[in-house]
C-alpha atoms as a PDB file:
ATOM      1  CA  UNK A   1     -43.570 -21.302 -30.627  1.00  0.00           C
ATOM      2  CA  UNK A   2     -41.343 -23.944 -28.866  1.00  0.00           C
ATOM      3  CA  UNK A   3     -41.521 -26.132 -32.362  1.00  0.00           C
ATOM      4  CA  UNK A   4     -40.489 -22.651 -34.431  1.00  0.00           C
ATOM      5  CA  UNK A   5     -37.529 -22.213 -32.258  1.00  0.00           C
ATOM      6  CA  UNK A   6     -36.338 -25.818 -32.478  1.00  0.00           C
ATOM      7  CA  UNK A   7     -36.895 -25.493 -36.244  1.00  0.00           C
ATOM      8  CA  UNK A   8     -35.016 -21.920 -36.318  1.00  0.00           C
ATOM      9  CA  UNK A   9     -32.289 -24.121 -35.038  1.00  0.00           C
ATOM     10  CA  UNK A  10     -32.360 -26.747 -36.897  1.00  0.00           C
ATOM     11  CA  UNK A  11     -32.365 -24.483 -39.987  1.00  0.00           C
ATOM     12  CA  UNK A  12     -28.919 -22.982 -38.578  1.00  0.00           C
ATOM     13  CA  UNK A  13     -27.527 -26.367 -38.270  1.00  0.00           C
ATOM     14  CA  UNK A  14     -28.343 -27.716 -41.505  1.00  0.00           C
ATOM     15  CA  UNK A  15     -27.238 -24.014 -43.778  1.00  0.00           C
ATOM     16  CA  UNK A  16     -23.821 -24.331 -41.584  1.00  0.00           C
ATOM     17  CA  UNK A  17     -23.712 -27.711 -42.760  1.00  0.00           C
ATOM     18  CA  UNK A  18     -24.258 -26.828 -46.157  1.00  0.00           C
ATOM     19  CA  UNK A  19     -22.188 -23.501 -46.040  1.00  0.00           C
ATOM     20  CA  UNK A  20     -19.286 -26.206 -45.102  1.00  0.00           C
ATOM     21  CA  UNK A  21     -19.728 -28.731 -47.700  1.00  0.00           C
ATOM     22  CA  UNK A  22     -19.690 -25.717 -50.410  1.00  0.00           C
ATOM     23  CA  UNK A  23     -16.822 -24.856 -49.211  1.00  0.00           C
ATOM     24  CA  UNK A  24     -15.051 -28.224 -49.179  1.00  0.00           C
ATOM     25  CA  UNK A  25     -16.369 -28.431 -52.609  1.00  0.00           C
ATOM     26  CA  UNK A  26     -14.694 -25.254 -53.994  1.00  0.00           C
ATOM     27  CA  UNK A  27     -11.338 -26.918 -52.242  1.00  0.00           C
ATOM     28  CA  UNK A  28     -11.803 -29.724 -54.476  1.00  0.00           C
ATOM     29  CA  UNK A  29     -12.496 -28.035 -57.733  1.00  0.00           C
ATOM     30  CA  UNK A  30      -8.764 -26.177 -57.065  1.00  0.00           C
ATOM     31  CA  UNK A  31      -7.259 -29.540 -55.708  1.00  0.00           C
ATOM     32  CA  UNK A  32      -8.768 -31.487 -58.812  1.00  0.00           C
ATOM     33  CA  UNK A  33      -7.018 -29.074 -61.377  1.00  0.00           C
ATOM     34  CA  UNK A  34      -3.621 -28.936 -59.224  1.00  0.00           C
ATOM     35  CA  UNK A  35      -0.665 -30.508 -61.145  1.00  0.00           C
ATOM     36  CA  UNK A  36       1.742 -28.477 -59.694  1.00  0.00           C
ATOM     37  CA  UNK A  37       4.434 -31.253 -58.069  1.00  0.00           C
ATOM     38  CA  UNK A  38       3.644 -33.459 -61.374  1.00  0.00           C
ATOM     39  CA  UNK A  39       4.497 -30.330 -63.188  1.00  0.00           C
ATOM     40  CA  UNK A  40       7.645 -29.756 -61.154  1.00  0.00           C
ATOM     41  CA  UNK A  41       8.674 -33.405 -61.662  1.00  0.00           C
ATOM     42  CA  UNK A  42       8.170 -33.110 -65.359  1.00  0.00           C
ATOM     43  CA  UNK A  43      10.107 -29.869 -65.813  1.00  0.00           C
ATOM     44  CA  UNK A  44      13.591 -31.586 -63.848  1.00  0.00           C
ATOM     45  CA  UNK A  45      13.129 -34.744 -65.816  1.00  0.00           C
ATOM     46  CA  UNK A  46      13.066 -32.168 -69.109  1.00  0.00           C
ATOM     47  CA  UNK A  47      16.266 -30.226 -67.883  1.00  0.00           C
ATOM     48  CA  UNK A  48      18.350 -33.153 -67.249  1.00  0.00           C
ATOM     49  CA  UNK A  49      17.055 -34.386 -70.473  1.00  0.00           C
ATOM     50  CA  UNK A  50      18.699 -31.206 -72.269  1.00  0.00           C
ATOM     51  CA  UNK A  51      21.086 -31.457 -69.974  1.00  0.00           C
ATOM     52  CA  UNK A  52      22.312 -35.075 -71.261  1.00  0.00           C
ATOM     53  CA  UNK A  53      21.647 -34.178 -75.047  1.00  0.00           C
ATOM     54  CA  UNK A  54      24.207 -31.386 -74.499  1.00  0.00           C
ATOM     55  CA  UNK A  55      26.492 -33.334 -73.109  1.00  0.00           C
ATOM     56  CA  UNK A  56      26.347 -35.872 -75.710  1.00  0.00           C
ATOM     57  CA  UNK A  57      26.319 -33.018 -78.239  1.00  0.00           C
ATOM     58  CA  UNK A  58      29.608 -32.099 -76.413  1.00  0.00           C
ATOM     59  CA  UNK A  59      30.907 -35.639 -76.275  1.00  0.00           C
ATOM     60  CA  UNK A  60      30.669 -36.015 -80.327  1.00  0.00           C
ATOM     61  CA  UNK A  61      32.413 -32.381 -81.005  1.00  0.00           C
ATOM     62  CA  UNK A  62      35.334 -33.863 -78.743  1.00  0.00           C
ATOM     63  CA  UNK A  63      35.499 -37.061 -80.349  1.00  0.00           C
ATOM     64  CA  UNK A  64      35.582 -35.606 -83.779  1.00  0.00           C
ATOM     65  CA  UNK A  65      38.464 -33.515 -83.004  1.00  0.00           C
ATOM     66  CA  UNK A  66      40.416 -36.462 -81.466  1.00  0.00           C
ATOM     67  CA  UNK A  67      39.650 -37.615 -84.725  1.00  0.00           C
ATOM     68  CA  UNK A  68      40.731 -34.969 -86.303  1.00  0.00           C
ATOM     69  CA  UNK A  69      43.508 -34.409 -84.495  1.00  0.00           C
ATOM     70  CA  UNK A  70      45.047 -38.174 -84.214  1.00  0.00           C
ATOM     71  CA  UNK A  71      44.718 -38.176 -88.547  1.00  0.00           C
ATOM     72  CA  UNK A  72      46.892 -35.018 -88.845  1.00  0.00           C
ATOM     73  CA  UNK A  73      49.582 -36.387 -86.054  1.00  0.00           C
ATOM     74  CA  UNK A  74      49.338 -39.629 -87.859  1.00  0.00           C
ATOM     75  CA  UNK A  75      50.121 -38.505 -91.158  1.00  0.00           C
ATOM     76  CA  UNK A  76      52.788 -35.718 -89.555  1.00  0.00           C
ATOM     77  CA  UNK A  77      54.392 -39.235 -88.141  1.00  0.00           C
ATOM     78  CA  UNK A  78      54.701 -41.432 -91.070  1.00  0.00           C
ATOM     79  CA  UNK A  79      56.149 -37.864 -92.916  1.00  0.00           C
ATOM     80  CA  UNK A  80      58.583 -37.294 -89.892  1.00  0.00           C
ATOM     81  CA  UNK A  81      59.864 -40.821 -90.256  1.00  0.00           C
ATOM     82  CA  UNK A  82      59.619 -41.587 -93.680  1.00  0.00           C
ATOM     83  CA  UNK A  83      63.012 -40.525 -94.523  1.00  0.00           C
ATOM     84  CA  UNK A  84      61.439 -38.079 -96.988  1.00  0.00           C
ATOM     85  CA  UNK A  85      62.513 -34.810 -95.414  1.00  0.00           C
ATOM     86  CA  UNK A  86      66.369 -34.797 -94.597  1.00  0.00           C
ATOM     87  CA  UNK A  87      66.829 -31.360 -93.419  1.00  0.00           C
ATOM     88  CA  UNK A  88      67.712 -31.085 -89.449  1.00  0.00           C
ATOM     89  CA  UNK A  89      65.427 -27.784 -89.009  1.00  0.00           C
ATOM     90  CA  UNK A  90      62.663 -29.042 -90.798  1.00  0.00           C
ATOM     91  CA  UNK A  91      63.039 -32.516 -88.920  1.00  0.00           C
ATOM     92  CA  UNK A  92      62.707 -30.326 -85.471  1.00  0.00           C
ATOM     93  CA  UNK A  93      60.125 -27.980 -86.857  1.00  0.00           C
ATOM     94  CA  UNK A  94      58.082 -31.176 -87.848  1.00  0.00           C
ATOM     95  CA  UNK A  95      58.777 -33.402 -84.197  1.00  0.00           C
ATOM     96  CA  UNK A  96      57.672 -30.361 -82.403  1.00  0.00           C
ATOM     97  CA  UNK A  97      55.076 -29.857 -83.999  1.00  0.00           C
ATOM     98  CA  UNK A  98      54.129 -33.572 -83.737  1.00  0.00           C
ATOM     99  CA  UNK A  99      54.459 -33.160 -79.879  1.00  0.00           C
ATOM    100  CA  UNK A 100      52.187 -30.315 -79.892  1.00  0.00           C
ATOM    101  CA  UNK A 101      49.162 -32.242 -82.294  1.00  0.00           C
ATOM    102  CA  UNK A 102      50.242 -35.156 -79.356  1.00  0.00           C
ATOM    103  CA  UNK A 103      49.434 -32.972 -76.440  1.00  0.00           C
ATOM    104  CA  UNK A 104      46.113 -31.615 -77.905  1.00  0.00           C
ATOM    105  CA  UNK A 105      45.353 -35.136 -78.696  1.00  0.00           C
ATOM    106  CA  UNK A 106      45.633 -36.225 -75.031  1.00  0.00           C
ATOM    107  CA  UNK A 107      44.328 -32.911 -73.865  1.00  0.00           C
ATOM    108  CA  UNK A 108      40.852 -33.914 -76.039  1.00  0.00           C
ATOM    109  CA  UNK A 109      40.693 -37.437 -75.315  1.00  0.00           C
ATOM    110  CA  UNK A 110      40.693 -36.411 -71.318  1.00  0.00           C
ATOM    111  CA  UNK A 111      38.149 -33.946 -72.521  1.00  0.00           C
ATOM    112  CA  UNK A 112      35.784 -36.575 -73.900  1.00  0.00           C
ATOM    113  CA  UNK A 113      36.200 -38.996 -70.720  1.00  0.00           C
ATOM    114  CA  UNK A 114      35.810 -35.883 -68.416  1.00  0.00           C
ATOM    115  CA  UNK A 115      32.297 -35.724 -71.108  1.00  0.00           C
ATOM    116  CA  UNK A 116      31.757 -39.816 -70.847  1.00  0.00           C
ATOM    117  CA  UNK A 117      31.847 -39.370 -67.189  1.00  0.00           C
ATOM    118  CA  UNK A 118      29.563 -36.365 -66.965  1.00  0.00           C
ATOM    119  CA  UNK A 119      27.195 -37.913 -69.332  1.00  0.00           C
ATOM    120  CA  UNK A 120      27.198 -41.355 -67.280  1.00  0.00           C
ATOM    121  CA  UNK A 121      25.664 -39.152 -63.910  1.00  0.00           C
ATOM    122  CA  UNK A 122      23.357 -37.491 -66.159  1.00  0.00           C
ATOM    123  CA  UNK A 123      21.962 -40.867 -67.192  1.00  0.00           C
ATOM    124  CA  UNK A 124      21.638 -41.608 -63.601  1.00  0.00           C
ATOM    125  CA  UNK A 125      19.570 -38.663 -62.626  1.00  0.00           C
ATOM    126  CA  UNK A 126      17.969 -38.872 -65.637  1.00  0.00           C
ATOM    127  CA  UNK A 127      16.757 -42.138 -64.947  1.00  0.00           C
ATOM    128  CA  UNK A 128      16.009 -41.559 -61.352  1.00  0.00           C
ATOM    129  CA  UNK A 129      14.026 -38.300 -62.397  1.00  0.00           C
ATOM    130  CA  UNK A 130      11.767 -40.757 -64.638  1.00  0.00           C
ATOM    131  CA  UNK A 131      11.218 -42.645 -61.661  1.00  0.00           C
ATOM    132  CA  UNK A 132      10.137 -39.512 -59.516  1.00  0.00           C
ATOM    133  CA  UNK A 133       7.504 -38.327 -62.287  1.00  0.00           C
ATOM    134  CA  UNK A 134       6.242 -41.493 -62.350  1.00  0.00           C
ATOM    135  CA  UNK A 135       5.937 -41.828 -58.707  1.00  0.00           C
ATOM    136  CA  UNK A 136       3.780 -38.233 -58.509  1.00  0.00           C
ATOM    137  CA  UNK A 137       2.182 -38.877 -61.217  1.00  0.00           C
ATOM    138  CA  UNK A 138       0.604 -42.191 -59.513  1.00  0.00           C
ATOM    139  CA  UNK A 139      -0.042 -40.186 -56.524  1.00  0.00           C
ATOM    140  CA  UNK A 140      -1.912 -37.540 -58.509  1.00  0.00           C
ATOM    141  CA  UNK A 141      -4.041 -39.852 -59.958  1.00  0.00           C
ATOM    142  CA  UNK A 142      -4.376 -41.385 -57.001  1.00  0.00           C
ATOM    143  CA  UNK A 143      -5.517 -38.014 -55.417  1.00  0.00           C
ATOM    144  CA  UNK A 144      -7.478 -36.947 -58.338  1.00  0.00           C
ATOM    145  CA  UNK A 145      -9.582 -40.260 -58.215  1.00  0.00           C
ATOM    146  CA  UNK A 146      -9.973 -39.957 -54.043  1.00  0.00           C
ATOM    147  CA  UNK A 147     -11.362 -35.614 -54.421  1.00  0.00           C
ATOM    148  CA  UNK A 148     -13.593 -36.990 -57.274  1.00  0.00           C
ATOM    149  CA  UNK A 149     -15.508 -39.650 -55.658  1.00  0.00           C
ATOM    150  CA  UNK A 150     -15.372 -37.227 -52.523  1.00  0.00           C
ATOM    151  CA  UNK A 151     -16.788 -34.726 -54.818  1.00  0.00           C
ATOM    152  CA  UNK A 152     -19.784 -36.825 -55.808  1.00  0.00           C
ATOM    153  CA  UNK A 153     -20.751 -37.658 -51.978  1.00  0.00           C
ATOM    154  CA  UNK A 154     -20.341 -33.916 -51.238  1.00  0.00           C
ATOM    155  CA  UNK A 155     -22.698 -32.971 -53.785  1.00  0.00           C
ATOM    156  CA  UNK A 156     -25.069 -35.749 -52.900  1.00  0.00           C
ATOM    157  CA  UNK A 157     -25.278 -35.095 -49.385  1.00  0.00           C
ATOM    158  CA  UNK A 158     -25.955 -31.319 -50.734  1.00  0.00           C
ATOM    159  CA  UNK A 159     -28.608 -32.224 -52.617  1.00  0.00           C
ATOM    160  CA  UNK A 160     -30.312 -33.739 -49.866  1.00  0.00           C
ATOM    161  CA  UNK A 161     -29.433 -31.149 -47.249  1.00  0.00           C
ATOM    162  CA  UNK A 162     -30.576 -28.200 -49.667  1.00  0.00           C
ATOM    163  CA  UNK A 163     -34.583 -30.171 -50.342  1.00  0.00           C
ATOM    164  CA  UNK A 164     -34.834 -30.329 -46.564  1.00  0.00           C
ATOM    165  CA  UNK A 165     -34.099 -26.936 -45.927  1.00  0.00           C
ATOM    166  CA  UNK A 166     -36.358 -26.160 -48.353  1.00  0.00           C
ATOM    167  CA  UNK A 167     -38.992 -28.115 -46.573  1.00  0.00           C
ATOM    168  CA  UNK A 168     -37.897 -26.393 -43.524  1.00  0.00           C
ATOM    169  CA  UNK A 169     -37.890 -22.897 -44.131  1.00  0.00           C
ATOM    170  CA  UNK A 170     -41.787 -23.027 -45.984  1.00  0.00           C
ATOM    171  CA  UNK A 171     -42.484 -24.334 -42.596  1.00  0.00           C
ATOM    172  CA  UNK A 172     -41.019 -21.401 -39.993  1.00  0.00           C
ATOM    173  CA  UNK A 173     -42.900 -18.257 -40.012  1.00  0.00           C
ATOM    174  CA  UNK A 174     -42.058 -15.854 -42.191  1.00  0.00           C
ATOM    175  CA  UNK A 175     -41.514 -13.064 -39.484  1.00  0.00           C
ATOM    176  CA  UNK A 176     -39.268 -14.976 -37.783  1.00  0.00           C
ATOM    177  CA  UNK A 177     -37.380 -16.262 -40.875  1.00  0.00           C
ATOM    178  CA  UNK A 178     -36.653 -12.862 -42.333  1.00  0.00           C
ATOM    179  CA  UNK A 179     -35.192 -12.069 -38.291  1.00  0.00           C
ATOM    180  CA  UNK A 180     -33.262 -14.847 -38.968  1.00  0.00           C
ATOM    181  CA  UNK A 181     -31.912 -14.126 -42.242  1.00  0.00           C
ATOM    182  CA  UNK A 182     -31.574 -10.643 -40.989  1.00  0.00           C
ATOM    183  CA  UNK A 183     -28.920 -11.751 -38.318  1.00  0.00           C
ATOM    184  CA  UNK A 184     -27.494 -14.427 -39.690  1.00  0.00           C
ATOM    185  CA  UNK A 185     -24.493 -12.309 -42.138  1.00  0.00           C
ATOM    186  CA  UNK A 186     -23.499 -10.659 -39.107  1.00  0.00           C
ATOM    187  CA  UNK A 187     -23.096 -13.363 -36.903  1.00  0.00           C
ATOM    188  CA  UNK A 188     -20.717 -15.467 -38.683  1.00  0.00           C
ATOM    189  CA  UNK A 189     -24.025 -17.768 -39.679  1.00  0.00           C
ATOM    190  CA  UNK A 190     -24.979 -18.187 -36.161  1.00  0.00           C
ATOM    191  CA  UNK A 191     -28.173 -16.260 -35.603  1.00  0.00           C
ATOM    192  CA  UNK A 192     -29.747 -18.603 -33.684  1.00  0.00           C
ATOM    193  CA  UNK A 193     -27.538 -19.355 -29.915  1.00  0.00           C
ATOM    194  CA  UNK A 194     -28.637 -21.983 -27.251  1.00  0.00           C
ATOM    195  CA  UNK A 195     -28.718 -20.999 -23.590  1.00  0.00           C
ATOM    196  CA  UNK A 196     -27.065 -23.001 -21.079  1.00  0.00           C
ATOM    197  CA  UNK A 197     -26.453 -22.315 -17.143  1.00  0.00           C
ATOM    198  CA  UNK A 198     -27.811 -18.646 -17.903  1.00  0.00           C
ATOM    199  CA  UNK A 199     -25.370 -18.360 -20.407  1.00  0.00           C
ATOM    200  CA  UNK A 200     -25.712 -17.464 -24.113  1.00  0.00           C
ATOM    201  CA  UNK A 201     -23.147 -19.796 -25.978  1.00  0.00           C
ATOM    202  CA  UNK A 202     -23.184 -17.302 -28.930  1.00  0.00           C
ATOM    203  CA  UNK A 203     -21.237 -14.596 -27.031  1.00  0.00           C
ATOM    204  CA  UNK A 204     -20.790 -16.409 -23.873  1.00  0.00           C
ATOM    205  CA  UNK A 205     -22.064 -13.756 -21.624  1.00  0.00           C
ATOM    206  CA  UNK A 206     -24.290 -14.323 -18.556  1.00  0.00           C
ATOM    207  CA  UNK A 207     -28.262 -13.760 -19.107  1.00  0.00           C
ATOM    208  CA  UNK A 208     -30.712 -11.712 -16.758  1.00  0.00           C
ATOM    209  CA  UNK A 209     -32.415 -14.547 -14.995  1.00  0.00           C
ATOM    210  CA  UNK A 210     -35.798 -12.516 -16.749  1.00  0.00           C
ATOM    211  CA  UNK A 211     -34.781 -13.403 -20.565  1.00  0.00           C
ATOM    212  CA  UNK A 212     -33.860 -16.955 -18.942  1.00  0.00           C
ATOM    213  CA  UNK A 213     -37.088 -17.698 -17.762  1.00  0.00           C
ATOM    214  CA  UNK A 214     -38.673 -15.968 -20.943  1.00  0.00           C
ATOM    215  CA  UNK A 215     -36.880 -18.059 -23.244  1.00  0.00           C
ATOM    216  CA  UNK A 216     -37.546 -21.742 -21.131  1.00  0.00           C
ATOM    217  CA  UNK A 217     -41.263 -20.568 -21.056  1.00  0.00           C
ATOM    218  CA  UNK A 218     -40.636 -20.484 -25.495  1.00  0.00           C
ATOM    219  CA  UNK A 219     -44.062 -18.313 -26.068  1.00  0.00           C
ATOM    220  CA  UNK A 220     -42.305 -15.983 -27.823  1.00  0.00           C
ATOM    221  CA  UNK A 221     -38.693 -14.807 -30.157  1.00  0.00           C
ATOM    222  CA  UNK A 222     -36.517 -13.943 -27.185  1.00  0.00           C
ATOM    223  CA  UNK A 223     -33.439 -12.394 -28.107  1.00  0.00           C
ATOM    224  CA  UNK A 224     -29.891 -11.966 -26.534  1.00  0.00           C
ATOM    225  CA  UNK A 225     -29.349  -8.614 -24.866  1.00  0.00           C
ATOM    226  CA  UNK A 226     -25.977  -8.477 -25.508  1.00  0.00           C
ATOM    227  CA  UNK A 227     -25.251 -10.028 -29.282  1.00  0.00           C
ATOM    228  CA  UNK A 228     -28.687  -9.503 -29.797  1.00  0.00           C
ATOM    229  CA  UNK A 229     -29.104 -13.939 -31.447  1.00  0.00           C
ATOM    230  CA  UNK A 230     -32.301 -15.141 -31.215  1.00  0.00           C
ATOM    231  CA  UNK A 231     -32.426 -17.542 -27.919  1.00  0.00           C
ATOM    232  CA  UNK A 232     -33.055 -21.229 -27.744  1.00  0.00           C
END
């Protein structure tokens, strides 16, 4: 009976080590398909990508009005002083509005270096959001490679853990295997508790010194009298 006991424990051990390395091994299969910061790094490198292509959008409108603008002053200028037009009022009509194409002309130019300028810090964080991607996405693969290789010892180690519990459980009595499978969901996995100082470490209250010496005697399935585990 002693031996069943120690093998009832040693059961519990090795299906809480199991129940652990499943569950590490779920963790992994969720880690292993988790791209969220690489995603987040790709999606602020795409922004300030459209961010920049606007701006040079913006940057070529501007220009081609300067363009626009400068041509039509131009040719106002070499009317206004050609000698062509003679007549005082038209002469101010025409300087004004030469003044005016002048202003707009300076206005846009300021325009497109306010754009230049803009477009230059883009660039910047453009570049330094390359760099960022790159650096997660080295780090993910660096992760991805360490959960894989962790994923193949886990499932090794399983392997081997799940044959000798096989092995174990064909050799524990069958009454006292279906008690412990009976107890164990209800007991957090724990169905089997040792005893130490009179105590049972399972719900850590005192034992009567009778179930003490029945379970140090091991002739039989003792059980706790207060969480009801099955004593070792």
């Amino acid at each position: 009976m002693a031996n069943q006991l120690k093998q009832l424990y040693e059961l519990q051990q090795l299906e809480l080590d199991i129940e652990q390395k499943q569950g590490r091994l779920r963790q992994i299969q969720v880690q292993l398909g988790d791209r969220e910061a690489v995603a987040q790094a790709e999606a602020k490198l795409e922004q300030e990508r459209q961010n920049l292509a606007g701006l040079n959008r913006e940057q070529r409108d501007a220009e081609w009005q300067v363009e626009d603008v400068t041509a039509k002053a131009k040719t106002m200028e070499d009317k206004l002083y050609s000698g062509q037009v003679r007549n005082s009022k038209e002469l101010l009509g025409m300087q004004k509005e030469l003044e005016t194409l002048k202003a707009k002309q300076r206005q846009l130019e300021d325009k497109v270096l306010d754009i230049m300028s803009q477009a230059e810090e883009s660039a910047s964080r453009l570049a330094s959001r390359e760099g960022e991607l790159a650096g997660e996405m080295h780090l993910w693969q660096e992760s991805q490679g360490r959960l894989r290789a962790e994923q193949a010892e886990l499932e090794l180690a399983l392997a081997e853990l799940e044959e000798r519990r096989s092995r174990l459980r064909y050799q524990i009595n069958s009454a006292h295997l279906s008690l412990y499978d009976r107890l164990r969901p209800d007991k957090l996995g724990q169905a089997v508790a040792r005893v130490e100082q009179g105590m049972c470490l399972g719900c850590r209250i005192s034992l009567p010194m009778s179930i003490v010496q029945r379970v140090r005697l091991g002739d039989e399935i003792v059980q706790c009298s207060s969480c009801n585990r099955i004593l070792v």
